[in-house]
N, C-alpha and C. Protein backbone atom coordinates (compact mmCIF):
# COMPACT_ATOMS: atom_id res chain seq x y z
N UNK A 1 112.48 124.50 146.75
CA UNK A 1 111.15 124.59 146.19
C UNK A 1 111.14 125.42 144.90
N UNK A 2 111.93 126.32 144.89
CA UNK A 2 111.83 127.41 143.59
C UNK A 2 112.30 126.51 142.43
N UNK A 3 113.51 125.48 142.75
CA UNK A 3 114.28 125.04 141.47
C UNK A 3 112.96 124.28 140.70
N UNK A 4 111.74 123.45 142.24
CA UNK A 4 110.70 122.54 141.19
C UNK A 4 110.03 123.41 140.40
N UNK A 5 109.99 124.62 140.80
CA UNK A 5 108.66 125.53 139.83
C UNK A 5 109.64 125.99 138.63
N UNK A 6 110.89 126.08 138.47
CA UNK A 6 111.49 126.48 137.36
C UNK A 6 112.11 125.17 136.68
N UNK A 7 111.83 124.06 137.26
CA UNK A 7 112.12 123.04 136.26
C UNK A 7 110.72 122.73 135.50
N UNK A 8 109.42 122.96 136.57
CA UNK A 8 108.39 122.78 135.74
C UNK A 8 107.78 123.49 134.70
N UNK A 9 108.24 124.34 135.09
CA UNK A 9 107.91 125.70 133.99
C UNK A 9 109.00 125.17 132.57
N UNK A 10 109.93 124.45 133.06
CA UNK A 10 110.88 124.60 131.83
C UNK A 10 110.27 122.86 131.30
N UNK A 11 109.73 122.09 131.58
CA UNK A 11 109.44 120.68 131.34
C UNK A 11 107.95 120.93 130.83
N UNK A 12 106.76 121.61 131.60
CA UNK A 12 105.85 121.97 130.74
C UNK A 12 105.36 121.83 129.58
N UNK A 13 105.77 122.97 128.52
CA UNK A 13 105.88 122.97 127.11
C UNK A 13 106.40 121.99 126.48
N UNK A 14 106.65 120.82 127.36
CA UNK A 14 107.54 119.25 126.28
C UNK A 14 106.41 118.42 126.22
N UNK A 15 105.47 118.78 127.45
CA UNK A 15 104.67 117.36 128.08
C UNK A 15 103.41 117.11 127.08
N UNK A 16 102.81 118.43 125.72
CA UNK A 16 102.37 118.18 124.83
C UNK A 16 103.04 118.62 124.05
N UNK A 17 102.87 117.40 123.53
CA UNK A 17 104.03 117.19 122.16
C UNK A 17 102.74 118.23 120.68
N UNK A 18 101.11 118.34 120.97
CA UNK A 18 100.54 118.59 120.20
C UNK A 18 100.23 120.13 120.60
N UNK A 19 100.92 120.83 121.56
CA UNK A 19 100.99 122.06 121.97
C UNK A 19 101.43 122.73 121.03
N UNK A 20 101.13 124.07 120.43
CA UNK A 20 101.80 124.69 119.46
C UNK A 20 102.21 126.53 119.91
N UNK A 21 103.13 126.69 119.55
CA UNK A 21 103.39 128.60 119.70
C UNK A 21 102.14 129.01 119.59
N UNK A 22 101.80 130.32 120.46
CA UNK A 22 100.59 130.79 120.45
C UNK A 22 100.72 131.95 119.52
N UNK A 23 99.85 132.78 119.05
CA UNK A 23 99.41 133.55 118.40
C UNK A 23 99.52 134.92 118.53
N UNK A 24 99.19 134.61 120.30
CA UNK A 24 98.81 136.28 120.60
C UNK A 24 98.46 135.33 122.06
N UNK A 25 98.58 136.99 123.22
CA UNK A 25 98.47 136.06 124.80
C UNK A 25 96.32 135.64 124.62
N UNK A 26 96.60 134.46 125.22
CA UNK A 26 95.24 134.10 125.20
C UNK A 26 94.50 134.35 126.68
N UNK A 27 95.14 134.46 127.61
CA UNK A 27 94.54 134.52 129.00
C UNK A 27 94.85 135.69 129.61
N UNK A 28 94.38 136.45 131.00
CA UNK A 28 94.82 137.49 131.90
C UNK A 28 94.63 138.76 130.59
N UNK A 29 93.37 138.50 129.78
CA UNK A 29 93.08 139.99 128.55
C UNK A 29 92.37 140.58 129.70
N UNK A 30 92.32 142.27 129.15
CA UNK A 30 91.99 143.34 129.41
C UNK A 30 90.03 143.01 129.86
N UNK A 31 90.10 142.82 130.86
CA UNK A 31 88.41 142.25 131.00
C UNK A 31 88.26 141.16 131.54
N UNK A 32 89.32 140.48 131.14
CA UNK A 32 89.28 139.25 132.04
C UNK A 32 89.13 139.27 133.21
N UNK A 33 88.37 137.68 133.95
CA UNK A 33 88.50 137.98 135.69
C UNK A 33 88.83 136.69 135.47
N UNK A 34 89.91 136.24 136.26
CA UNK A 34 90.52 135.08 137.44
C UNK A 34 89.79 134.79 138.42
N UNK A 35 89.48 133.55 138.48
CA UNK A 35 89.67 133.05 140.10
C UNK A 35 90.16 131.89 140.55
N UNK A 36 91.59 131.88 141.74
CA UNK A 36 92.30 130.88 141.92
C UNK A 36 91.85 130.91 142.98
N UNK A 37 91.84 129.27 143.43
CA UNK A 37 91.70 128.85 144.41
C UNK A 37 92.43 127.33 144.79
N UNK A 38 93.40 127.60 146.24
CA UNK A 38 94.64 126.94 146.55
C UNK A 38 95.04 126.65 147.86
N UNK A 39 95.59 125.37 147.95
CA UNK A 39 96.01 124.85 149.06
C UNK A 39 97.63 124.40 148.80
N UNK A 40 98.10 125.09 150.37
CA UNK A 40 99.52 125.16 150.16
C UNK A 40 100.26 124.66 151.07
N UNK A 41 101.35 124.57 151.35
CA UNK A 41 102.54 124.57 152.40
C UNK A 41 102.20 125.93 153.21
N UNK A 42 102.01 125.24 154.38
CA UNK A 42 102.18 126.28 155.56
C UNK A 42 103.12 126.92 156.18
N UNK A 43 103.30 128.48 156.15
CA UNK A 43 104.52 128.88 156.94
C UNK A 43 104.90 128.46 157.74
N UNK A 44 104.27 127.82 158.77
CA UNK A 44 104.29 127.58 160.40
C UNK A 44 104.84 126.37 160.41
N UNK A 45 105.71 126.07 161.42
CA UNK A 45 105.91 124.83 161.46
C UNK A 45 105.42 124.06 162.53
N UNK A 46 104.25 124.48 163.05
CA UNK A 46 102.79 123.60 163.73
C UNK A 46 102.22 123.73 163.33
N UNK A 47 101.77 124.16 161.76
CA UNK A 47 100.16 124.11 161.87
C UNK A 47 99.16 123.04 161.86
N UNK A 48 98.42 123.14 161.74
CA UNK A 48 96.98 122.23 162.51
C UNK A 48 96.55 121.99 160.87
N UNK A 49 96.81 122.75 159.78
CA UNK A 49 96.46 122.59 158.85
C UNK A 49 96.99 123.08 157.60
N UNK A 50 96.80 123.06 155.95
CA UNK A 50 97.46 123.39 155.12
C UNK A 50 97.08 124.92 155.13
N UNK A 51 97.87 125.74 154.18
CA UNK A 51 97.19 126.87 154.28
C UNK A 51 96.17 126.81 152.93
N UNK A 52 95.03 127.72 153.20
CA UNK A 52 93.82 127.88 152.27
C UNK A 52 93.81 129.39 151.30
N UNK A 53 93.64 129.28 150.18
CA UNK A 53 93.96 130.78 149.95
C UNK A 53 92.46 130.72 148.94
N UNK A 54 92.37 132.42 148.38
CA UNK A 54 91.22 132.82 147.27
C UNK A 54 92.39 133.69 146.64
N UNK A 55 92.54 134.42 145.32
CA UNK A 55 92.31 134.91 144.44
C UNK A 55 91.85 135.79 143.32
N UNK A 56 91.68 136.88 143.35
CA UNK A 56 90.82 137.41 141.97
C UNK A 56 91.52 138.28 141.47
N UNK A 57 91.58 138.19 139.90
CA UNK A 57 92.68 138.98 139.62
C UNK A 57 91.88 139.35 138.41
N UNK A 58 91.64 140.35 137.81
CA UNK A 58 91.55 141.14 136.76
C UNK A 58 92.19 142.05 135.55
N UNK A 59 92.31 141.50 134.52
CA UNK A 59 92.87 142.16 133.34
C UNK A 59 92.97 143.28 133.09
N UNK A 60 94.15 143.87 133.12
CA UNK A 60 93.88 145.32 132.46
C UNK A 60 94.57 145.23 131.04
N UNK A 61 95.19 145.09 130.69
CA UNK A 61 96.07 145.19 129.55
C UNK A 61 96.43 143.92 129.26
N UNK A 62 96.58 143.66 127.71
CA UNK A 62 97.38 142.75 126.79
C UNK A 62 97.75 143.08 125.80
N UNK A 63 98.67 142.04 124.92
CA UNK A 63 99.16 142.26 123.66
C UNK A 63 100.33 143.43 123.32
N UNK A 64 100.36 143.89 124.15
CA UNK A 64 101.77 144.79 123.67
C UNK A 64 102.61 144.58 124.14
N UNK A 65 103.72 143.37 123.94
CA UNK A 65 104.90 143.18 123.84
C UNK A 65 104.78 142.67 121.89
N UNK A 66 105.27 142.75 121.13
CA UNK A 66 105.05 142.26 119.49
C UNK A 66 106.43 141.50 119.16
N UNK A 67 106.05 139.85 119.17
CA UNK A 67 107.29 139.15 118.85
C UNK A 67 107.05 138.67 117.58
N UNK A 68 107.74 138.00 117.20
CA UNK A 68 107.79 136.97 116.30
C UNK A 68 107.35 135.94 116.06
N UNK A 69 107.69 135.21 117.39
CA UNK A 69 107.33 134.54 117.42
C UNK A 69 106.23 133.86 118.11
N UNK A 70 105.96 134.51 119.11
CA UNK A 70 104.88 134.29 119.92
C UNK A 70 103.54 135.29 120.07
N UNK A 71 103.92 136.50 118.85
CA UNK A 71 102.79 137.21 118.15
C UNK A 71 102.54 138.36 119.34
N UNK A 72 101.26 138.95 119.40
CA UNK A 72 101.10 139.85 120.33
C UNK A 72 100.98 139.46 121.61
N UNK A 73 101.87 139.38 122.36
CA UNK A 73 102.18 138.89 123.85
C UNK A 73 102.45 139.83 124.98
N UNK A 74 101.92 139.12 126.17
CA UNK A 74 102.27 139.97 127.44
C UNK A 74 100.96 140.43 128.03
N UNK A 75 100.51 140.37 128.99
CA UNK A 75 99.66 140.90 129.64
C UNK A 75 99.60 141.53 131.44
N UNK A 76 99.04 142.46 131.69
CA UNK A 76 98.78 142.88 133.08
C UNK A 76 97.62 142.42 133.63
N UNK A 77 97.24 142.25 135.13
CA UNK A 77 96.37 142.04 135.98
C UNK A 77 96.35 142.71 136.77
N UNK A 78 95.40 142.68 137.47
CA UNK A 78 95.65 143.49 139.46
C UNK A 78 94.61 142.77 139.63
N UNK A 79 94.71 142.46 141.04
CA UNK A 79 93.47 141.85 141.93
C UNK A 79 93.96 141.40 143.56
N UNK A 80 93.50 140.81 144.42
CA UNK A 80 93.55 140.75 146.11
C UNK A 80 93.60 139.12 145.93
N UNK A 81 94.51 139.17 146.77
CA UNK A 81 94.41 137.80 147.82
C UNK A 81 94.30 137.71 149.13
N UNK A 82 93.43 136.63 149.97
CA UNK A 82 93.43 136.63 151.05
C UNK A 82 93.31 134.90 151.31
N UNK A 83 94.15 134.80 153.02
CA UNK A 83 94.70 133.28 153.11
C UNK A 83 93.87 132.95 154.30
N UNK A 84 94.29 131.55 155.00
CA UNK A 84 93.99 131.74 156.31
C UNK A 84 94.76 130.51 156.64
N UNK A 85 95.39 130.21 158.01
CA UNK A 85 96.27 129.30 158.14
C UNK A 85 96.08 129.38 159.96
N UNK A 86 95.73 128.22 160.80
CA UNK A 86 96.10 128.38 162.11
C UNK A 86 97.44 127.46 162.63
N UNK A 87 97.76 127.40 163.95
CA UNK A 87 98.98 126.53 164.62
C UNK A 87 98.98 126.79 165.86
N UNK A 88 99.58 125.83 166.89
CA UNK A 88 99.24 125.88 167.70
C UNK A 88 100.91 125.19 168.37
N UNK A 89 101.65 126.30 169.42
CA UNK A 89 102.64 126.00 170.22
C UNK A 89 102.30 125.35 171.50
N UNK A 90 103.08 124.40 171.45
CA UNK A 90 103.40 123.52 172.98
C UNK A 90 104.50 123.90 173.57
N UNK A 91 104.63 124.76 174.73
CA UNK A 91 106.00 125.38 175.25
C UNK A 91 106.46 125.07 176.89
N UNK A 92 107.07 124.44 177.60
CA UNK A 92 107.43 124.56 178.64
C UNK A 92 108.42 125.82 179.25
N UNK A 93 107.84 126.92 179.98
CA UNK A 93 109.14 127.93 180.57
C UNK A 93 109.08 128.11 181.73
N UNK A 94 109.84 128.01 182.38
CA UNK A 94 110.43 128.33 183.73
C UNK A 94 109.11 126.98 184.48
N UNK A 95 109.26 125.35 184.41
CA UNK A 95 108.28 125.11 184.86
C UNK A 95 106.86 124.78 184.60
N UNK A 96 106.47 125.56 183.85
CA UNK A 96 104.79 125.67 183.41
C UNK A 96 104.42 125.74 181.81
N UNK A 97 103.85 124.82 181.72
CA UNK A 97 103.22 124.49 180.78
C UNK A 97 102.85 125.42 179.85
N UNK A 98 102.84 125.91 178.75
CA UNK A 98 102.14 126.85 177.96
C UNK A 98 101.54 126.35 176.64
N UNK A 99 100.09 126.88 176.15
CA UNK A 99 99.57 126.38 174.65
C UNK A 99 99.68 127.45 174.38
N UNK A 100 100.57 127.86 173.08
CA UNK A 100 100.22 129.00 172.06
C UNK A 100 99.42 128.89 171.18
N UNK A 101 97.81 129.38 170.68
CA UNK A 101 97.25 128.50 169.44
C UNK A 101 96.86 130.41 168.96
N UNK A 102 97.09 130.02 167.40
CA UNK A 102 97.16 131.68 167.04
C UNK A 102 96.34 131.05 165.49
N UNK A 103 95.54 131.88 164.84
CA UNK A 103 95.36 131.46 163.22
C UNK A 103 95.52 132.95 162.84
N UNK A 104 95.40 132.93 161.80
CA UNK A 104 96.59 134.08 160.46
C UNK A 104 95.48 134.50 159.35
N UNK A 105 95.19 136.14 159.17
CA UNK A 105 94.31 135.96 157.99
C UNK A 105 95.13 136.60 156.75
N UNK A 106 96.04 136.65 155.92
CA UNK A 106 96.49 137.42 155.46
C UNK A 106 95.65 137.98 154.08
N UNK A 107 96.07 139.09 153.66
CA UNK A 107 95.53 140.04 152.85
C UNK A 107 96.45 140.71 151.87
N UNK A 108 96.05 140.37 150.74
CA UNK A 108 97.30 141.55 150.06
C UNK A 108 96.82 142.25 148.62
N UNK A 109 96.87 143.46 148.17
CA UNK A 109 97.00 143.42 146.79
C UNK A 109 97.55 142.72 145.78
N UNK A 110 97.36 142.20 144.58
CA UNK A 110 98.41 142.08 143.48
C UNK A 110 98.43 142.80 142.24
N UNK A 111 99.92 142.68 141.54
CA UNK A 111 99.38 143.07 140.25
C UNK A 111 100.73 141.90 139.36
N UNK A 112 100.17 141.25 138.63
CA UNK A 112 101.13 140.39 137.81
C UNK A 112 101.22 140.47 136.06
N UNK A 113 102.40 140.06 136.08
CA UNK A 113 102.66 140.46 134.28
C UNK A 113 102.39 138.36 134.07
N UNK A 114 101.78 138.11 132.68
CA UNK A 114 101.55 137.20 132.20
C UNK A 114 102.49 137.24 130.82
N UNK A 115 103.16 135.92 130.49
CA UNK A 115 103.44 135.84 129.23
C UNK A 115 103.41 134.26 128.75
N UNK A 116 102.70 134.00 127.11
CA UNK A 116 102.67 132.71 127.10
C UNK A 116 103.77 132.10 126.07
N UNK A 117 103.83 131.21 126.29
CA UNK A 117 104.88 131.12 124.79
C UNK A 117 104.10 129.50 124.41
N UNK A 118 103.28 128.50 124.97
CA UNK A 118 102.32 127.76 124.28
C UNK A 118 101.03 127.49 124.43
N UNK A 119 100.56 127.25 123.36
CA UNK A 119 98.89 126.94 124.13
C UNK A 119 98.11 126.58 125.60
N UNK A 120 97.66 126.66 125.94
CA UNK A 120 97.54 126.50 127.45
C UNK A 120 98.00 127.27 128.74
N UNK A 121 99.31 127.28 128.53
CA UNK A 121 100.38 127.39 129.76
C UNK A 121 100.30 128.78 129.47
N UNK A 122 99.75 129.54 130.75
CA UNK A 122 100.20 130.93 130.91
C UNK A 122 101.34 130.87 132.26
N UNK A 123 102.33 131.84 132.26
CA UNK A 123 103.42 131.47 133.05
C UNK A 123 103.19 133.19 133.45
N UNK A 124 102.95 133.64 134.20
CA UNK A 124 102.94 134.98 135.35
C UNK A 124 103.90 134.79 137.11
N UNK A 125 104.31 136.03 136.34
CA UNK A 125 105.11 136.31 138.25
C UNK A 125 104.77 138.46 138.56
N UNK A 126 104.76 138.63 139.89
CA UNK A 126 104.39 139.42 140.15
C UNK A 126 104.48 140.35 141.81
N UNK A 127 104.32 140.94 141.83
CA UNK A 127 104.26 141.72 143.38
C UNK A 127 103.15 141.83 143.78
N UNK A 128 102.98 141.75 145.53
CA UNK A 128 102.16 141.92 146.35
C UNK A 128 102.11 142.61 147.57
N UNK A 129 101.52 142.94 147.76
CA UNK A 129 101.65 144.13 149.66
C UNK A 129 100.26 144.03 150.13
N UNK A 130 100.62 144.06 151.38
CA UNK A 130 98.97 143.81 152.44
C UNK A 130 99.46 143.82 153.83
N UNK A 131 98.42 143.49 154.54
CA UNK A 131 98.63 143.01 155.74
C UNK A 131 98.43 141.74 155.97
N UNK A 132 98.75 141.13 157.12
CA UNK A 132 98.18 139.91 157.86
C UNK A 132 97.79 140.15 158.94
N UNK A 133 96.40 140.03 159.30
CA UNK A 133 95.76 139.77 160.95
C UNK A 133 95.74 138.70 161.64
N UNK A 134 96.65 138.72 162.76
CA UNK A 134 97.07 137.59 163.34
C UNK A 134 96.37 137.70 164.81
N UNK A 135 95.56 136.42 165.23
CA UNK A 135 95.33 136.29 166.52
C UNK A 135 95.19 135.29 167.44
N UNK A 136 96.05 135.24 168.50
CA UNK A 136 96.58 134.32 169.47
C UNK A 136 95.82 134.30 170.92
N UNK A 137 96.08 133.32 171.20
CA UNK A 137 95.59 132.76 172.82
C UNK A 137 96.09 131.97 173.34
N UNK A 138 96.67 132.47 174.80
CA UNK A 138 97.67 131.30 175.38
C UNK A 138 97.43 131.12 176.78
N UNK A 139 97.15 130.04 176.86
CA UNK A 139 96.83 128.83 178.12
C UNK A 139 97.67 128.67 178.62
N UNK A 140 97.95 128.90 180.23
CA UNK A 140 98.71 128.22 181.18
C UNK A 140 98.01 128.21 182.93
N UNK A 141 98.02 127.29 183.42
CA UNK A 141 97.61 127.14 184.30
C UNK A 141 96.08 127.50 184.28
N UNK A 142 95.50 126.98 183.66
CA UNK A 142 93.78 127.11 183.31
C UNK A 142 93.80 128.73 183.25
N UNK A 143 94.42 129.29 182.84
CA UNK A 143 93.90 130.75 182.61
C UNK A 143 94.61 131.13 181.25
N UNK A 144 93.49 131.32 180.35
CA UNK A 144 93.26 131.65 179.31
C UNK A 144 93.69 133.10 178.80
N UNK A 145 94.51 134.24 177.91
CA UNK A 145 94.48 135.28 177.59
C UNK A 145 94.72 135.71 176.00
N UNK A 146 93.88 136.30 174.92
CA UNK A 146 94.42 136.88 174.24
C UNK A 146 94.32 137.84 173.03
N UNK A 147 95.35 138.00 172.41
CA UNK A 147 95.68 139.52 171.80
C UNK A 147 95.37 139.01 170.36
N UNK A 148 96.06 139.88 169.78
CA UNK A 148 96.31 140.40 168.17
C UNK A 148 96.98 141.54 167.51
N UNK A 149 97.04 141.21 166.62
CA UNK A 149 98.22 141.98 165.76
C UNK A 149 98.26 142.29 164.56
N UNK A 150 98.65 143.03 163.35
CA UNK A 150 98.70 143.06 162.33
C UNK A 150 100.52 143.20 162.03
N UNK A 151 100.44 142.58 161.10
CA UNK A 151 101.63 142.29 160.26
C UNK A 151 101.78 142.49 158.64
N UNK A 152 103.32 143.27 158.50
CA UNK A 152 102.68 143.80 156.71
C UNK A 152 103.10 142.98 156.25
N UNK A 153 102.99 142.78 154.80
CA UNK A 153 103.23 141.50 153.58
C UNK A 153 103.81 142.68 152.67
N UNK A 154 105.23 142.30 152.19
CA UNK A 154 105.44 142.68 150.99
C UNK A 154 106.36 141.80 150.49
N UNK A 155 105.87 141.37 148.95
CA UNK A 155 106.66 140.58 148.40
C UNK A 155 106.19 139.96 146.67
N UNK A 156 107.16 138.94 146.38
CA UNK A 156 106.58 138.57 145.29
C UNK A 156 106.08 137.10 145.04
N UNK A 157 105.60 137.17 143.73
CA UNK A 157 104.98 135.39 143.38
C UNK A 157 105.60 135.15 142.31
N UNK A 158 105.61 133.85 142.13
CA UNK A 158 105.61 133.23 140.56
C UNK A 158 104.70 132.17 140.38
N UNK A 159 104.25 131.98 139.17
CA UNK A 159 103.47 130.81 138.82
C UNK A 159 103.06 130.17 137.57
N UNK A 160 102.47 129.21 137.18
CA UNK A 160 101.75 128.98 136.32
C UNK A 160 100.66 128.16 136.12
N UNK A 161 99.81 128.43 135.08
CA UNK A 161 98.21 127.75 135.06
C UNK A 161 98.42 127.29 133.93
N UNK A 162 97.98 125.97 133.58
CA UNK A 162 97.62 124.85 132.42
C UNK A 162 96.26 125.15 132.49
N UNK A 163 95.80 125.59 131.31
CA UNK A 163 93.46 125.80 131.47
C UNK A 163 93.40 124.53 129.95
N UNK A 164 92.90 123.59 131.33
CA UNK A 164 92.49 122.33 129.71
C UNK A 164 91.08 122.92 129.15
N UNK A 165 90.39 123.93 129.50
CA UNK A 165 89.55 124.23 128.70
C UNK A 165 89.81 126.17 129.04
N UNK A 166 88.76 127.25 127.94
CA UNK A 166 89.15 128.58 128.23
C UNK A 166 88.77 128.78 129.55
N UNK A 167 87.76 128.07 130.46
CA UNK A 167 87.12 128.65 131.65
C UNK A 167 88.29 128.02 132.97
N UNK A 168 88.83 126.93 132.78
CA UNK A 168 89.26 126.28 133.42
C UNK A 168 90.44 125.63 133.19
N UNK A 169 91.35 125.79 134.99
CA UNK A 169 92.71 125.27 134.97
C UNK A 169 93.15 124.65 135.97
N UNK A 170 94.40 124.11 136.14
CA UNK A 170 95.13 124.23 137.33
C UNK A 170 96.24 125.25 137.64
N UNK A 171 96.84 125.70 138.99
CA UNK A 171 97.91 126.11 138.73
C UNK A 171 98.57 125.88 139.85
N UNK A 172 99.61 126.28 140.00
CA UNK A 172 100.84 126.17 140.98
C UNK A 172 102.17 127.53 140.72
N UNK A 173 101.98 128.02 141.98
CA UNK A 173 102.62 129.24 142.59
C UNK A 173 103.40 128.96 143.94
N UNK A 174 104.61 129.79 143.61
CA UNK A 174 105.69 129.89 144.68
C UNK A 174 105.53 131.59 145.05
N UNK A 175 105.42 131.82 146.47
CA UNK A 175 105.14 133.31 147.08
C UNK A 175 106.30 133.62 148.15
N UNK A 176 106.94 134.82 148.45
CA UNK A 176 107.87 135.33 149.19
C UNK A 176 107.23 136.25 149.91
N UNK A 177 107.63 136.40 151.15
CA UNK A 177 107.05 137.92 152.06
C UNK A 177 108.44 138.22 152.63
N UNK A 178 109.04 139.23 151.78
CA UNK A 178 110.38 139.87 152.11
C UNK A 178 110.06 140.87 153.50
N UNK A 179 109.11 141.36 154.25
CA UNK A 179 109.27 142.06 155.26
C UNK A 179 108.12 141.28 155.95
N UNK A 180 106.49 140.73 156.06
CA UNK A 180 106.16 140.19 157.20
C UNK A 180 106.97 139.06 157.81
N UNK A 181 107.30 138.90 158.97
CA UNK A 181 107.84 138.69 160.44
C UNK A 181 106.58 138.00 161.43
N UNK A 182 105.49 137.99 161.10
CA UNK A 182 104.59 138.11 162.50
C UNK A 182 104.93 136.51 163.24
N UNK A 183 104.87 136.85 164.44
CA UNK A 183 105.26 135.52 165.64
C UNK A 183 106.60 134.99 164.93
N UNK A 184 107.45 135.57 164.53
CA UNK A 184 108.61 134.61 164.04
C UNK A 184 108.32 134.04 162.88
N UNK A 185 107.10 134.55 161.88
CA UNK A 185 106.87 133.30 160.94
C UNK A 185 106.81 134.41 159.54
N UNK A 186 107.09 133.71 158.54
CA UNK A 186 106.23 134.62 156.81
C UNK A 186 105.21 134.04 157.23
N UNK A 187 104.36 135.14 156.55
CA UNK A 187 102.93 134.66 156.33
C UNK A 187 102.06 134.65 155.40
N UNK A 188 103.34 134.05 154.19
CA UNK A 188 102.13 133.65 153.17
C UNK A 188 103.10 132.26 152.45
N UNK A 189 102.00 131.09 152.35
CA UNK A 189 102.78 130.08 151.63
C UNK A 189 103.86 130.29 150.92
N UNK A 190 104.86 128.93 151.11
CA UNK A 190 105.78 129.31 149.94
C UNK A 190 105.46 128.38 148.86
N UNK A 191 105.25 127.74 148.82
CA UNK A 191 104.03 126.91 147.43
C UNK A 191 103.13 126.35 147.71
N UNK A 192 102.12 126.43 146.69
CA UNK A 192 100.56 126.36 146.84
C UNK A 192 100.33 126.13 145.55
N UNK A 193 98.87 124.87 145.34
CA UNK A 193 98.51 124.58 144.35
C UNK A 193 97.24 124.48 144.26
N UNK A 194 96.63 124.62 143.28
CA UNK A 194 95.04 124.61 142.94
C UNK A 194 94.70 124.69 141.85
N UNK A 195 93.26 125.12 142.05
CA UNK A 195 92.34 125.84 140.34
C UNK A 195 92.13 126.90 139.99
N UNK A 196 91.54 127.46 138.74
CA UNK A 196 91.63 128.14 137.99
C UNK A 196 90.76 128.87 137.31
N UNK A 197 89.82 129.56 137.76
CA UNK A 197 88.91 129.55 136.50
C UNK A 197 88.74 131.30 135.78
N UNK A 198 88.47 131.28 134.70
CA UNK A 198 88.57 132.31 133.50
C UNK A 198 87.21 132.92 132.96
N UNK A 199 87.08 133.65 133.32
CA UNK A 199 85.67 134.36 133.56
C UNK A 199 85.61 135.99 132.12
């Protein structure tokens, strides 16, 4: 999955031929607000559905990296994400039947560096940490029981947004959770795609 987001990132910048070097970073400025919103590949390998995510990320800083060629570039963000994803196990042990059905809310900070090198295409990768609240219920023999849990998230993203206009985009992101574990699973997509919008 990573090689498609780094071939697309590298095929991108060909696909308009009327795209030109930017100026200075145009998106993720100091004031800016984000909001993505995305449907992804599910950690789980039952789930009942794709995973659903939100977004908001806010500008703090731009323009100080100073190239040449791509003028005053580079920008910071910070902002939260939160997902939600359910699934549901079919298990036979010792005999008896079992339903595991659990859904997932995860939660995390972010903060991501942006850099553009053409019109449109902002290309950002970044770190995240949170939790995930996870809660399950499992059926066997008509008797119903269950719990919950929290699970931490730490890890990183990559991505990028095409905005065919300043308010509005698409994008597509690849995410890692190097330490949540919960039920045997990560719990945050490993690619996810959606919209964009620039506030």
């Amino acid at each position: 999955m990573k090689k498609v987001l780094f071939l697309l990132l590298a095929v991108l910048p060909f696909m308009g031929v009327s795209a030109s070097n930017v100026s200075k970073i145009e998106y993720a400025n100091a004031g800016d607000f984000s909001l993505g919103i995305m449907i992804g590949v599910p950690p789980h390998s039952h789930a009942n559905m794709p995973s659903l995510s939100v977004d908001g990320m806010w500008g703090l800083a731009d323009g100080f990296i100073h190239t040449k060629t791509f003028g005053d570039n580079g920008a910071i963000d910070l902002g939260a994400y939160i997902g939600y994803c359910n699934w549901t196990d079919n298990l036979r042990y010792e005999g008896r039947d079992y339903k595991h059905s659990y859904w997932e809310l995860p939660m995390a900070v972010r903060c991501g560096f942006h850099f553009q090198f053409v019109q449109h295409l902002d290309v950002y990768a970044g770190f995240q940490g949170g939790v995930a609240i996870i809660h399950w219920s499992d059926t066997h023999d008509a008797v119903k029981t269950s719990d919950g849990d929290c699970d931490g998230i730490f890890g990183n993203y990559l991505g990028a947004k095409w905005h065919f206009t300043d308010g509005f985009g698409v994008k597509a992101e690849f995410s890692s959770d190097w330490i949540g574990d919960g039920i045997e699973h990560d719990n945050l997509p490993p690619f996810a795609v959606g919209v964009t919008f620039n506030f």
